[in-house]
PDB file of N, CA and C in Angstrom:
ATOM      1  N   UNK A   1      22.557  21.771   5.398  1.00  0.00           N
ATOM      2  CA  UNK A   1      22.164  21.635   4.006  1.00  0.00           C
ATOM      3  C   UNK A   1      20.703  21.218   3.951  1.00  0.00           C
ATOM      4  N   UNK A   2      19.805  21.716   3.236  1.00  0.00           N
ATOM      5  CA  UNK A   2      18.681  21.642   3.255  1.00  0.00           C
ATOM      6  C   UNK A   2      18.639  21.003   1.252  1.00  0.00           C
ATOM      7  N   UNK A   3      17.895  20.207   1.558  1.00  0.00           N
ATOM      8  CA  UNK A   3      18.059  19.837  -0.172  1.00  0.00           C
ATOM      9  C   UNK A   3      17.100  18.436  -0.679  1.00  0.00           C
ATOM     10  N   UNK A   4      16.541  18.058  -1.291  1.00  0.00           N
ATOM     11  CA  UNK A   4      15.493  17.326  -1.166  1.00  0.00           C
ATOM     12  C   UNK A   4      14.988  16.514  -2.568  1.00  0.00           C
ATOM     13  N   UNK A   5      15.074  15.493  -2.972  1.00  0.00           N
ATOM     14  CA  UNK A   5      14.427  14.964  -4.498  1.00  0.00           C
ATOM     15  C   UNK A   5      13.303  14.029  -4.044  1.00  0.00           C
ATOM     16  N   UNK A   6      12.609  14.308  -4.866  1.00  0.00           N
ATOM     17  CA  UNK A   6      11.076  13.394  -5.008  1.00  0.00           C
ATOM     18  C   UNK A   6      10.891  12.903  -6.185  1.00  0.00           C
ATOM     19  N   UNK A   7      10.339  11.921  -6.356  1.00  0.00           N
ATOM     20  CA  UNK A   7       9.689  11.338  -7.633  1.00  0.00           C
ATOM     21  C   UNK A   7       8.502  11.009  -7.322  1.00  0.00           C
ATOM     22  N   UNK A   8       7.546  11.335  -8.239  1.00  0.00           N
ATOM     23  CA  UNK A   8       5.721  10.948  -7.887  1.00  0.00           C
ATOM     24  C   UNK A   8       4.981  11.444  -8.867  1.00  0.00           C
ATOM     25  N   UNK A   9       3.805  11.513  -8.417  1.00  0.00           N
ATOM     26  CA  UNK A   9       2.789  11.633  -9.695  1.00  0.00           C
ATOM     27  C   UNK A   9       1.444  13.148  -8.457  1.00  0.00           C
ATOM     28  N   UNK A  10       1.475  13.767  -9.893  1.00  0.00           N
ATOM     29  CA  UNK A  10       0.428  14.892  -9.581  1.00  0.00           C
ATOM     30  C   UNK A  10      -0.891  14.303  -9.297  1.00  0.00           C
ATOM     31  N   UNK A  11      -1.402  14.345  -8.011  1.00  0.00           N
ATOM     32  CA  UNK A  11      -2.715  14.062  -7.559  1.00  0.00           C
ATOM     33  C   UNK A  11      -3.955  14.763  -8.508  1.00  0.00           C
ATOM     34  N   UNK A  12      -3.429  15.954  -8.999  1.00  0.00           N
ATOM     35  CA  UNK A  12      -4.804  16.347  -9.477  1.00  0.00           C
ATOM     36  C   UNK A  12      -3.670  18.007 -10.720  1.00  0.00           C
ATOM     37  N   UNK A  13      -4.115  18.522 -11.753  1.00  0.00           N
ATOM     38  CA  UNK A  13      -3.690  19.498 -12.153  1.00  0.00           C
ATOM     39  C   UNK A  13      -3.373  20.532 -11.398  1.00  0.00           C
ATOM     40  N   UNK A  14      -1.888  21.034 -11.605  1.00  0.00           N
ATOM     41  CA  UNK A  14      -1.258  22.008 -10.662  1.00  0.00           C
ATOM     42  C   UNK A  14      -2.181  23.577 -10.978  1.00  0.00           C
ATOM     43  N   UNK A  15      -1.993  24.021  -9.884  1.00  0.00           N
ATOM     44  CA  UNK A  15      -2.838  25.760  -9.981  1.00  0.00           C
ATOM     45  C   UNK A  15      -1.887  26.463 -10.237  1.00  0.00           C
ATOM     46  N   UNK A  16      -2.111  27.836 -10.971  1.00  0.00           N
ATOM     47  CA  UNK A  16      -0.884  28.913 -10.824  1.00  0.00           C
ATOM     48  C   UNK A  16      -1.984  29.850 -10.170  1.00  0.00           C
ATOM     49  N   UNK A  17      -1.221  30.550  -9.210  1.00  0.00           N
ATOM     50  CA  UNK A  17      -1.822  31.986  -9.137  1.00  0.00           C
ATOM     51  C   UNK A  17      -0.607  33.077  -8.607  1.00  0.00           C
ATOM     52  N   UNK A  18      -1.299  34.414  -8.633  1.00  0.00           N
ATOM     53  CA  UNK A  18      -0.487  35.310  -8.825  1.00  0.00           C
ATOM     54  C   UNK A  18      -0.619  36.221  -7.369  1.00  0.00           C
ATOM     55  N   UNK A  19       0.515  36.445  -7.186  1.00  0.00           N
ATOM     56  CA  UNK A  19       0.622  37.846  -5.936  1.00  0.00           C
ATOM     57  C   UNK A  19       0.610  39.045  -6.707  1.00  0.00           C
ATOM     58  N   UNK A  20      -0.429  39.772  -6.981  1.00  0.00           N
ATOM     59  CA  UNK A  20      -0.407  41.069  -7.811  1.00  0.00           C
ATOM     60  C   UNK A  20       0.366  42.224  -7.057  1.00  0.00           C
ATOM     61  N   UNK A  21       0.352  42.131  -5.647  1.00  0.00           N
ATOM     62  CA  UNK A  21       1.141  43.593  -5.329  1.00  0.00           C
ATOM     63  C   UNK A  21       2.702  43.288  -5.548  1.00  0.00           C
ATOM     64  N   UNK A  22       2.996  42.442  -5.487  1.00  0.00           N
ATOM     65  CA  UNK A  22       4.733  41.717  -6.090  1.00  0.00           C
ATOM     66  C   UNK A  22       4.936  40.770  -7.147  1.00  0.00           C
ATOM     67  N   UNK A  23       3.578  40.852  -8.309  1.00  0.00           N
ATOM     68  CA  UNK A  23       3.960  40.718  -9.683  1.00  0.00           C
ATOM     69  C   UNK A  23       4.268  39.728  -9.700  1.00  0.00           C
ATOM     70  N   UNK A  24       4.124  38.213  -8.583  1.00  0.00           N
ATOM     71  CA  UNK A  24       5.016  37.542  -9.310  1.00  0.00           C
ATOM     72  C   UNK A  24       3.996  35.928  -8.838  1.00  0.00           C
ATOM     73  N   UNK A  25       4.519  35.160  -9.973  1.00  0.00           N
ATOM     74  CA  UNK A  25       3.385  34.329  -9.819  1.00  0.00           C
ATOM     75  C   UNK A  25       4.172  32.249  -9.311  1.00  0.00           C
ATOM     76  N   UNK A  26       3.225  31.940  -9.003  1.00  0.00           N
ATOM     77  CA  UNK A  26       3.199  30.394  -8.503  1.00  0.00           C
ATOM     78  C   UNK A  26       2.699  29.295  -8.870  1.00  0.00           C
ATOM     79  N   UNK A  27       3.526  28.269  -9.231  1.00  0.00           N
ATOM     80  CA  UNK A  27       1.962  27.055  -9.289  1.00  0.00           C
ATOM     81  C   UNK A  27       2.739  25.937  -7.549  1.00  0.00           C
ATOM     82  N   UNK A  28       1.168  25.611  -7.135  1.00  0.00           N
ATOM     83  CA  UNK A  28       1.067  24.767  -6.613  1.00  0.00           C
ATOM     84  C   UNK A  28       0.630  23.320  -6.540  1.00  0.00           C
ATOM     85  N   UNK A  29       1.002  22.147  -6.167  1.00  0.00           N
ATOM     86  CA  UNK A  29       0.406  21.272  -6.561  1.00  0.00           C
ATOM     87  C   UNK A  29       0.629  20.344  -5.642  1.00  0.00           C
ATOM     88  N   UNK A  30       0.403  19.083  -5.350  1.00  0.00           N
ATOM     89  CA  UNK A  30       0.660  18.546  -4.192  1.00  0.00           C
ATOM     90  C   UNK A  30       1.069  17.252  -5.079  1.00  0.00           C
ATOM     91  N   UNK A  31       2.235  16.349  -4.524  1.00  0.00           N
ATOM     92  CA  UNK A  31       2.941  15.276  -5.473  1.00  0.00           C
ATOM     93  C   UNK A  31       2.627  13.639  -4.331  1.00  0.00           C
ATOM     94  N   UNK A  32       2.129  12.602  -5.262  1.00  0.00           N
ATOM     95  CA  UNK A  32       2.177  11.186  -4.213  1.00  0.00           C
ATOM     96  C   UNK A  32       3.489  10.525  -4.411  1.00  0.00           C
ATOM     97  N   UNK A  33       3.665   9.942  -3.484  1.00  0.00           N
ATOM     98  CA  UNK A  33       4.962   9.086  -3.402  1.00  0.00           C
ATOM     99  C   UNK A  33       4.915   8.190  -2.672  1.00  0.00           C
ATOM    100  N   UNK A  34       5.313   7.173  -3.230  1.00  0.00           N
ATOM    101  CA  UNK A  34       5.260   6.029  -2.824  1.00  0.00           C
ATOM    102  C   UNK A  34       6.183   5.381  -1.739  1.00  0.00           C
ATOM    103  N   UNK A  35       6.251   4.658  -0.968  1.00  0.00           N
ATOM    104  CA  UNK A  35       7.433   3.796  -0.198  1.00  0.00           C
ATOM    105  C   UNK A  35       7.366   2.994  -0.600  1.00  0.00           C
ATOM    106  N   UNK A  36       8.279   2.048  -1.211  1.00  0.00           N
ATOM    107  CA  UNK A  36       8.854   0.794  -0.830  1.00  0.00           C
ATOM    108  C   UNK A  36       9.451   0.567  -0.334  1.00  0.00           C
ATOM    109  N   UNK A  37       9.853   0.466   0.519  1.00  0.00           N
ATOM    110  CA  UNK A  37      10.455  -0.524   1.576  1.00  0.00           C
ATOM    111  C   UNK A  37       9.596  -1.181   1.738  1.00  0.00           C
ATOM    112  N   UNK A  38       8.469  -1.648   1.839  1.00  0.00           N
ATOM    113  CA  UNK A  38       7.589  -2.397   2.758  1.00  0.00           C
ATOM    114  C   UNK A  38       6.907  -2.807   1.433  1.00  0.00           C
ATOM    115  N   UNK A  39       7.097  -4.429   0.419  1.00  0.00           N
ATOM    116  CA  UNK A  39       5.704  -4.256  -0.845  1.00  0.00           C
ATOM    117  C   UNK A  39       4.370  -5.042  -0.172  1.00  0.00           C
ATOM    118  N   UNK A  40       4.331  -5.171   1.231  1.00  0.00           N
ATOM    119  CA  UNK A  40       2.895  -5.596   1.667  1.00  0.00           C
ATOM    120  C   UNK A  40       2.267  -4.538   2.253  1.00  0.00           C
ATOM    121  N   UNK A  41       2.859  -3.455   2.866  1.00  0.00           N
ATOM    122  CA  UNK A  41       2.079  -2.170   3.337  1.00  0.00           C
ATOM    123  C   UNK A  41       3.007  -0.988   2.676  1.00  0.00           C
ATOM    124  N   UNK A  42       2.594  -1.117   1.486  1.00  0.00           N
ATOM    125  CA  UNK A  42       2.758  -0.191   0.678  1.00  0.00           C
ATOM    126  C   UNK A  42       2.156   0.924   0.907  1.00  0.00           C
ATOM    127  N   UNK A  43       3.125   1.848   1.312  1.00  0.00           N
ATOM    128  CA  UNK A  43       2.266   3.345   1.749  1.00  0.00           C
ATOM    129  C   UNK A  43       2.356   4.752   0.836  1.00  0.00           C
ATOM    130  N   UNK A  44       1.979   5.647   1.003  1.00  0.00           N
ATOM    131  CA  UNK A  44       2.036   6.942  -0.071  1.00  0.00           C
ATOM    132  C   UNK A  44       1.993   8.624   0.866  1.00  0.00           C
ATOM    133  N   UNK A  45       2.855   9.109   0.747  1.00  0.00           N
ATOM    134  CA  UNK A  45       2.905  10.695   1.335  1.00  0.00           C
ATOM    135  C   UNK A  45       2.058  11.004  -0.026  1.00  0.00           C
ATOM    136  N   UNK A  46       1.653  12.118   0.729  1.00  0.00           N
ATOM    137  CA  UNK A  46       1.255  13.552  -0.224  1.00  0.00           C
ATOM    138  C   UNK A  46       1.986  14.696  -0.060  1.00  0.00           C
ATOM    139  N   UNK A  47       2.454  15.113  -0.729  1.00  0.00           N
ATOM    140  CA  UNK A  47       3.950  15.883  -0.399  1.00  0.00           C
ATOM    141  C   UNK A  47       3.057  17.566  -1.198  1.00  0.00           C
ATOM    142  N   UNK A  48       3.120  18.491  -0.566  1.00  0.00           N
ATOM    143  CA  UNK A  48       2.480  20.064  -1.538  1.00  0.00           C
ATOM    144  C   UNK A  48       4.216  20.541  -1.351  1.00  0.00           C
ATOM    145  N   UNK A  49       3.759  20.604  -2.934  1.00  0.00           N
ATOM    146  CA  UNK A  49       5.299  21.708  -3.681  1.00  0.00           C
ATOM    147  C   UNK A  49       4.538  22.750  -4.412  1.00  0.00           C
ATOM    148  N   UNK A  50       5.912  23.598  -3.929  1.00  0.00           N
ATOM    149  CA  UNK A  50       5.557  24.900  -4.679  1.00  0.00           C
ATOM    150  C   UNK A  50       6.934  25.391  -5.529  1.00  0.00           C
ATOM    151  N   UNK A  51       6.140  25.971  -6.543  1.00  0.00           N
ATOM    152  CA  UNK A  51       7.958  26.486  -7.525  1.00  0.00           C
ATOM    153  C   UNK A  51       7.184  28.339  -7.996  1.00  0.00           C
ATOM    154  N   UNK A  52       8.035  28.879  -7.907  1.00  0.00           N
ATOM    155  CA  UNK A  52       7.837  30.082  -8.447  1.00  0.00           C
ATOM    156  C   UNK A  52       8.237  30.932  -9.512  1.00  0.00           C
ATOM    157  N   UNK A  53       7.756  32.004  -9.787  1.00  0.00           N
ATOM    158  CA  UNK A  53       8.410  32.599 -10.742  1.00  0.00           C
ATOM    159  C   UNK A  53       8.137  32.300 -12.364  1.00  0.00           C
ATOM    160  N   UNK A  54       8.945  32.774 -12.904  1.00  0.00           N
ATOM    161  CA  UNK A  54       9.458  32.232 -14.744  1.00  0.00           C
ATOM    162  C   UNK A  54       8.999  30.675 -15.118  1.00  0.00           C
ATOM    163  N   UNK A  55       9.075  30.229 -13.703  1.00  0.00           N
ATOM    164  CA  UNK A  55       9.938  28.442 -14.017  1.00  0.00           C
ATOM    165  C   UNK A  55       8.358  28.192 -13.681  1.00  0.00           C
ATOM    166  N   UNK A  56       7.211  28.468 -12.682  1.00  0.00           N
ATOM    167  CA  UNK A  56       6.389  27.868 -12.687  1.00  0.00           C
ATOM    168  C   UNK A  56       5.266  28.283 -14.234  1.00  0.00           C
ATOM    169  N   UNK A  57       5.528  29.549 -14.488  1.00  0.00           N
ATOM    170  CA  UNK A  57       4.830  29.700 -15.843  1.00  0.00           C
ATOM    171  C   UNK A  57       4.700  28.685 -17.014  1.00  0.00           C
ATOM    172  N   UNK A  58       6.347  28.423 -17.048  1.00  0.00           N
ATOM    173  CA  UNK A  58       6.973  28.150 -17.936  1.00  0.00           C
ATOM    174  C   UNK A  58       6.465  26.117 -18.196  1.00  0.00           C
ATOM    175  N   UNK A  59       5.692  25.472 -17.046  1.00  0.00           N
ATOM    176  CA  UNK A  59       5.412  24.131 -16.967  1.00  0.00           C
ATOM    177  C   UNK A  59       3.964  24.416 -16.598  1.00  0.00           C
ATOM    178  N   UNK A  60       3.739  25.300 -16.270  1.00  0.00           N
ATOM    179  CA  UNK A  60       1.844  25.059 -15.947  1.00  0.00           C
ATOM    180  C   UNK A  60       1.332  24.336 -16.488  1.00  0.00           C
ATOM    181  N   UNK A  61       1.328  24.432 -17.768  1.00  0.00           N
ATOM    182  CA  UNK A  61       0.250  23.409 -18.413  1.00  0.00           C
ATOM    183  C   UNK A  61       0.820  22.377 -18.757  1.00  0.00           C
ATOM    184  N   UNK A  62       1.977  21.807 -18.294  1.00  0.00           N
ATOM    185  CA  UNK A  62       2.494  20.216 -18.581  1.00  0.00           C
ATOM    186  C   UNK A  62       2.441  19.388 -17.293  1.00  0.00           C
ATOM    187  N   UNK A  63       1.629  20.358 -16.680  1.00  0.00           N
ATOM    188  CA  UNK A  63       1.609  19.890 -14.632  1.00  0.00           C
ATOM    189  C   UNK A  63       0.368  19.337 -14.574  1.00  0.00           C
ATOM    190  N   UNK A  64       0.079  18.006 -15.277  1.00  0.00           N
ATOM    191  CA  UNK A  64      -1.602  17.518 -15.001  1.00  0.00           C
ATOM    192  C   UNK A  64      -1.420  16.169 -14.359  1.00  0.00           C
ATOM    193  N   UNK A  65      -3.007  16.125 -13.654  1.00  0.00           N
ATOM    194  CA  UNK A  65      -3.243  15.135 -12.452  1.00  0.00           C
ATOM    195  C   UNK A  65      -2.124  13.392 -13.529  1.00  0.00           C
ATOM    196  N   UNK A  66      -1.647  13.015 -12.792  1.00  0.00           N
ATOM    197  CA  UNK A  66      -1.247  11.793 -12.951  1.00  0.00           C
ATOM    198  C   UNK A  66       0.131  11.577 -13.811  1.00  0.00           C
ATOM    199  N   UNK A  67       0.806  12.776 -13.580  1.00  0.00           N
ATOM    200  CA  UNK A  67       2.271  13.006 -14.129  1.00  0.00           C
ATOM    201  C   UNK A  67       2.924  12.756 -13.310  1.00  0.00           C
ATOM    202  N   UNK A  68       4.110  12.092 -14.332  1.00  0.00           N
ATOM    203  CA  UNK A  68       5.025  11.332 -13.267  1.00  0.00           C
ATOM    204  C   UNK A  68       6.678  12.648 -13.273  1.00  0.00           C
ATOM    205  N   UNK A  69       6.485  13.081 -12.156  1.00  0.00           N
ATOM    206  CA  UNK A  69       7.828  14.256 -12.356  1.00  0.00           C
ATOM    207  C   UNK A  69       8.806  14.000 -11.200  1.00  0.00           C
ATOM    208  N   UNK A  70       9.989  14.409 -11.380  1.00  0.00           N
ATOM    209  CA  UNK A  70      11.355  14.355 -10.175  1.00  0.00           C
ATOM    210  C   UNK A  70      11.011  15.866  -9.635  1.00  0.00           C
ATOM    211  N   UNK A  71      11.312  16.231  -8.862  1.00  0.00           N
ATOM    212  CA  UNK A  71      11.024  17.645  -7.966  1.00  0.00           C
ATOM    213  C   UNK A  71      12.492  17.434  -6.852  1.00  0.00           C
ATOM    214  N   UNK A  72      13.298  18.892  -7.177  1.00  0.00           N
ATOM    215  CA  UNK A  72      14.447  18.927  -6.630  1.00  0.00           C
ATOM    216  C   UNK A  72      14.384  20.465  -5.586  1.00  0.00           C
ATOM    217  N   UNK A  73      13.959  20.505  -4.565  1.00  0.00           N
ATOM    218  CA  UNK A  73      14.321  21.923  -4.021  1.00  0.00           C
ATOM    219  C   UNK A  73      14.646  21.690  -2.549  1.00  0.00           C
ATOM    220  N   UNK A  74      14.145  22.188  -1.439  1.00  0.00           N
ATOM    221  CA  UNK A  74      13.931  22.149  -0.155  1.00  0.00           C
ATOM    222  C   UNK A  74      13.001  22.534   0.635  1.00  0.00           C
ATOM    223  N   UNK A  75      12.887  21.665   1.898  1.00  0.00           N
ATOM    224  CA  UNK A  75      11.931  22.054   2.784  1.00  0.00           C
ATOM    225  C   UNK A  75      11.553  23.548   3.099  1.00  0.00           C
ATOM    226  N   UNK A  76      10.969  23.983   3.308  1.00  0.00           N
ATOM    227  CA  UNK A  76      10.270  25.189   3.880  1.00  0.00           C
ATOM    228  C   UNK A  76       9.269  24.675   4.498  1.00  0.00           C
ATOM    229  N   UNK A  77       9.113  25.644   6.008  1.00  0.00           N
ATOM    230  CA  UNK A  77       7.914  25.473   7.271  1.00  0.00           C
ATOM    231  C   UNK A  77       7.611  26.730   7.353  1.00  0.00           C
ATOM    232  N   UNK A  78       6.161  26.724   7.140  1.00  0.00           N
ATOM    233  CA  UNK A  78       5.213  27.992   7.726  1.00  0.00           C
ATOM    234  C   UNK A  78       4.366  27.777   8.793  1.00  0.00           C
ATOM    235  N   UNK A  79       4.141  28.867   9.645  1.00  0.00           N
ATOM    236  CA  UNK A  79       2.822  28.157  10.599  1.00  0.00           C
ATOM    237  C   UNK A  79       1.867  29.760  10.430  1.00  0.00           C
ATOM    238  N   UNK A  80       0.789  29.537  10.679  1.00  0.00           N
ATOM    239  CA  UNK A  80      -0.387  30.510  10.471  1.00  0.00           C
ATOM    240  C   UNK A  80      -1.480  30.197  11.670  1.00  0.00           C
ATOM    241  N   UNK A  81      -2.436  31.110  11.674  1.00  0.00           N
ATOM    242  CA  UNK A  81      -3.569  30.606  12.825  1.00  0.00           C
ATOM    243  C   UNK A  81      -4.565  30.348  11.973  1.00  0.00           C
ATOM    244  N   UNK A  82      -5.360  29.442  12.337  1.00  0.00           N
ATOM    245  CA  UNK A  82      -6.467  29.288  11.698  1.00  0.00           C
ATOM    246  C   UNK A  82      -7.640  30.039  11.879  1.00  0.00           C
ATOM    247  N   UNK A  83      -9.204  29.807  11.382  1.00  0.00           N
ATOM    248  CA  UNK A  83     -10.366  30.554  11.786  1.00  0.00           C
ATOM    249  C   UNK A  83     -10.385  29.908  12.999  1.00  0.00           C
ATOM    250  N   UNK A  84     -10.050  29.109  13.714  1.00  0.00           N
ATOM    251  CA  UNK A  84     -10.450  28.971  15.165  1.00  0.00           C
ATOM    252  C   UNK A  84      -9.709  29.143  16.154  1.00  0.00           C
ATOM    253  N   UNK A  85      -8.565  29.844  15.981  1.00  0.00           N
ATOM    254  CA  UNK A  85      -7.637  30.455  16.212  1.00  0.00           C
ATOM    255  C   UNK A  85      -6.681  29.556  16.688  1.00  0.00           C
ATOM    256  N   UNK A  86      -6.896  27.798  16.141  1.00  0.00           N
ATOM    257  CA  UNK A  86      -5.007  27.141  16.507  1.00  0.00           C
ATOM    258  C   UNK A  86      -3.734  27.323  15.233  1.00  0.00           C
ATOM    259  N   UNK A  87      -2.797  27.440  15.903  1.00  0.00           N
ATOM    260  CA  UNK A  87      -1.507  27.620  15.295  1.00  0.00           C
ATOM    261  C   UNK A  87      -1.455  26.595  14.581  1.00  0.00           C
ATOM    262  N   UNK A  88      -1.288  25.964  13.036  1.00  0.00           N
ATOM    263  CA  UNK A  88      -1.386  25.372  12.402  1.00  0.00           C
ATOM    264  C   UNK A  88       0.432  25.404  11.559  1.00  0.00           C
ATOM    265  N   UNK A  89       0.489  24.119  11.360  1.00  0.00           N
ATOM    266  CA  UNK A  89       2.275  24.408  10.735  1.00  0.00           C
ATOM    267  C   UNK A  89       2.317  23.590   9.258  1.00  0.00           C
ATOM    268  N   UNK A  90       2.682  24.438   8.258  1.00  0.00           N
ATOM    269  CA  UNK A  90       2.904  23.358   6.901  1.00  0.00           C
ATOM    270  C   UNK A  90       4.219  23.080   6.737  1.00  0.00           C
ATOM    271  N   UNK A  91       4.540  22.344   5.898  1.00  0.00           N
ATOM    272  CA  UNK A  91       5.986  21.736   5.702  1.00  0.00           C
ATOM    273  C   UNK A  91       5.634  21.767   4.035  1.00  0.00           C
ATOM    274  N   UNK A  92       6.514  21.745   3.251  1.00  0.00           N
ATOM    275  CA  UNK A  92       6.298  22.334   1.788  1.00  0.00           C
ATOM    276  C   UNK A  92       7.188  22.150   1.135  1.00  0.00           C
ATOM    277  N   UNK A  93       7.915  21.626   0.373  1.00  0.00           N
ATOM    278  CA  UNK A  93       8.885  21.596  -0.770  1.00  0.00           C
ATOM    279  C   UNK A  93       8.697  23.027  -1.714  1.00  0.00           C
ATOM    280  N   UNK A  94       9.610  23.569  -1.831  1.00  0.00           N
ATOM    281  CA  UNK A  94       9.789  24.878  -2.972  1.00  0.00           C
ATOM    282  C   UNK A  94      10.842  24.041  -3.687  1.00  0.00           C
ATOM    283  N   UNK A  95      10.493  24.128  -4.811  1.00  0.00           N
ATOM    284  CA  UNK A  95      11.131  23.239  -5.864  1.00  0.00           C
ATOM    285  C   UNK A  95      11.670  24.387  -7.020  1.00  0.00           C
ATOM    286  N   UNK A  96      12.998  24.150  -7.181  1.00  0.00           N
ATOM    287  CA  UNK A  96      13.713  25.106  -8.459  1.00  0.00           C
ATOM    288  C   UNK A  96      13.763  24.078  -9.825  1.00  0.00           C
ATOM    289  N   UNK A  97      13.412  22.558  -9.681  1.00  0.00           N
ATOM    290  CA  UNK A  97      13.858  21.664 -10.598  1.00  0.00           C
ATOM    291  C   UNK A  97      12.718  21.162 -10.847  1.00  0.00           C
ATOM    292  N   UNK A  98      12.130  20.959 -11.791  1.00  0.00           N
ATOM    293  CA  UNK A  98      11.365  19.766 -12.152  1.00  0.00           C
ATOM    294  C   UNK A  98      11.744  18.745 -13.408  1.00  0.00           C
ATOM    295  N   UNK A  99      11.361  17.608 -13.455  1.00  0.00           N
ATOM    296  CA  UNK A  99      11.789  16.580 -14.974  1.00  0.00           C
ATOM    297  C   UNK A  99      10.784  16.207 -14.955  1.00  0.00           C
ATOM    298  N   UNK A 100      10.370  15.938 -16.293  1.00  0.00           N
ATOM    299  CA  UNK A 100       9.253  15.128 -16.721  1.00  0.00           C
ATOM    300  C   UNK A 100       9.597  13.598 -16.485  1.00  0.00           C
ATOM    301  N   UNK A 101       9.398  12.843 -16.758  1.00  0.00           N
ATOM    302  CA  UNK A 101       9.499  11.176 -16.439  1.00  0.00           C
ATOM    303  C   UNK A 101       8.887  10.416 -17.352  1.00  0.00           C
ATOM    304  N   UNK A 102       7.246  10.763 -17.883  1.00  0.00           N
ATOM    305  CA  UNK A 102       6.502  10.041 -18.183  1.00  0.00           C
ATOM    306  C   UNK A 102       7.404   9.620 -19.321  1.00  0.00           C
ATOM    307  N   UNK A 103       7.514   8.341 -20.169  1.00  0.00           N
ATOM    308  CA  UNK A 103       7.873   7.988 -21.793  1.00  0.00           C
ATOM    309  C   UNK A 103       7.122   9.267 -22.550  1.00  0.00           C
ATOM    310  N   UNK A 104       8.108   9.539 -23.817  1.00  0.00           N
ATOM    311  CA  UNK A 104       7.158  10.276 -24.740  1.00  0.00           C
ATOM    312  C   UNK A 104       6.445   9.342 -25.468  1.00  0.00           C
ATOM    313  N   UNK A 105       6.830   7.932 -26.017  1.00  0.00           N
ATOM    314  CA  UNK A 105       6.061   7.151 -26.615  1.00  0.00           C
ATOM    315  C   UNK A 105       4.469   7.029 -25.931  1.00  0.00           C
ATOM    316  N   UNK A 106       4.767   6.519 -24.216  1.00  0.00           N
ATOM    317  CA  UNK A 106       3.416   6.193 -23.753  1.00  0.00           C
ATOM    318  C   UNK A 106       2.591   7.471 -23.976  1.00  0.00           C
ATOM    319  N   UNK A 107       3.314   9.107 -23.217  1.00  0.00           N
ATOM    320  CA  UNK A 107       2.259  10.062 -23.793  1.00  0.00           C
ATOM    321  C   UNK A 107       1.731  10.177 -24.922  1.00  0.00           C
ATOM    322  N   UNK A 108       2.116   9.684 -26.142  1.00  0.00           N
ATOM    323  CA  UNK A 108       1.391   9.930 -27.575  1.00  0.00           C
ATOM    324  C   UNK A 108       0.302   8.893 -27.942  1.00  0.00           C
ATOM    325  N   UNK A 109       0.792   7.859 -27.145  1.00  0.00           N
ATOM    326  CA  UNK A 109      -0.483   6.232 -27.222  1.00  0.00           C
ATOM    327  C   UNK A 109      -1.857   7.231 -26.368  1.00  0.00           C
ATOM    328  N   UNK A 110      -1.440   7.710 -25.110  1.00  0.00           N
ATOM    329  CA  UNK A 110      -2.568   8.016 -24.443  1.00  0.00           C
ATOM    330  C   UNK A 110      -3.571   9.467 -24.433  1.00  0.00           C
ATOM    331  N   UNK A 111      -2.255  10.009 -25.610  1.00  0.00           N
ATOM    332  CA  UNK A 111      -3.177  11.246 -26.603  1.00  0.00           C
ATOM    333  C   UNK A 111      -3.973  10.869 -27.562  1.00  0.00           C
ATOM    334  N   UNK A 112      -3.460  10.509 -28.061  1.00  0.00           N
ATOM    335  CA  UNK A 112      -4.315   9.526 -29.691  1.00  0.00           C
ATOM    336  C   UNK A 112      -5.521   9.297 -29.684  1.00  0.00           C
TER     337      UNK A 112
END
């Protein structure tokens, strides 16, 4: 079983872009997360998720730096060569779920 939830906040506004020869498009974004276990060396992953399709269209523009979202999908590993020709490996969340988190109250104080 491969299966995975995160909670964190968008480092920076998610990108969409598109694969034009297969029509079909992506946003990417990379999510922080916190550990606690430890509140004196409090540490943080940077986790890059990707969601595709309908579903990433469909949140693009509610995907900005410092949103707090749940992300539900699974691992995926790619490896590629680089320009200097080492084998390089990513690890990646593809996410089918996202939730918003933030309060709607606090978002409307910090629109205003």
């Amino acid at each position: 079983m491969n299966k995975v939830m995160l909670i964190g906040r968008l480092t920076r506004d998610a990108e969409i872009r598109e694969i034009k020869e297969r029509e079909i498009s992506f946003l990417k974004f990379t999510l922080a997360v916190s550990r606690y276990y430890d509140k004196q060396n409090n540490k943080t992953d940077y986790i890059p998720v990707i969601v595709w399709g309908k579903h990433a269209k469909a949140i693009e523009k509610y995907m900005l730096k410092g949103k707090l979202v749940s992300v539900i999908g699974k691992i995926q590993t790619k490896s590629y060569e680089d320009k200097n020709g080492f084998r390089r490996k990513i690890v990646e969340v593809v996410s089918n779920e996202i939730k918003f988190l933030d309060p709607k109250k606090l978002e409307n104080v910090v629109n205003s």
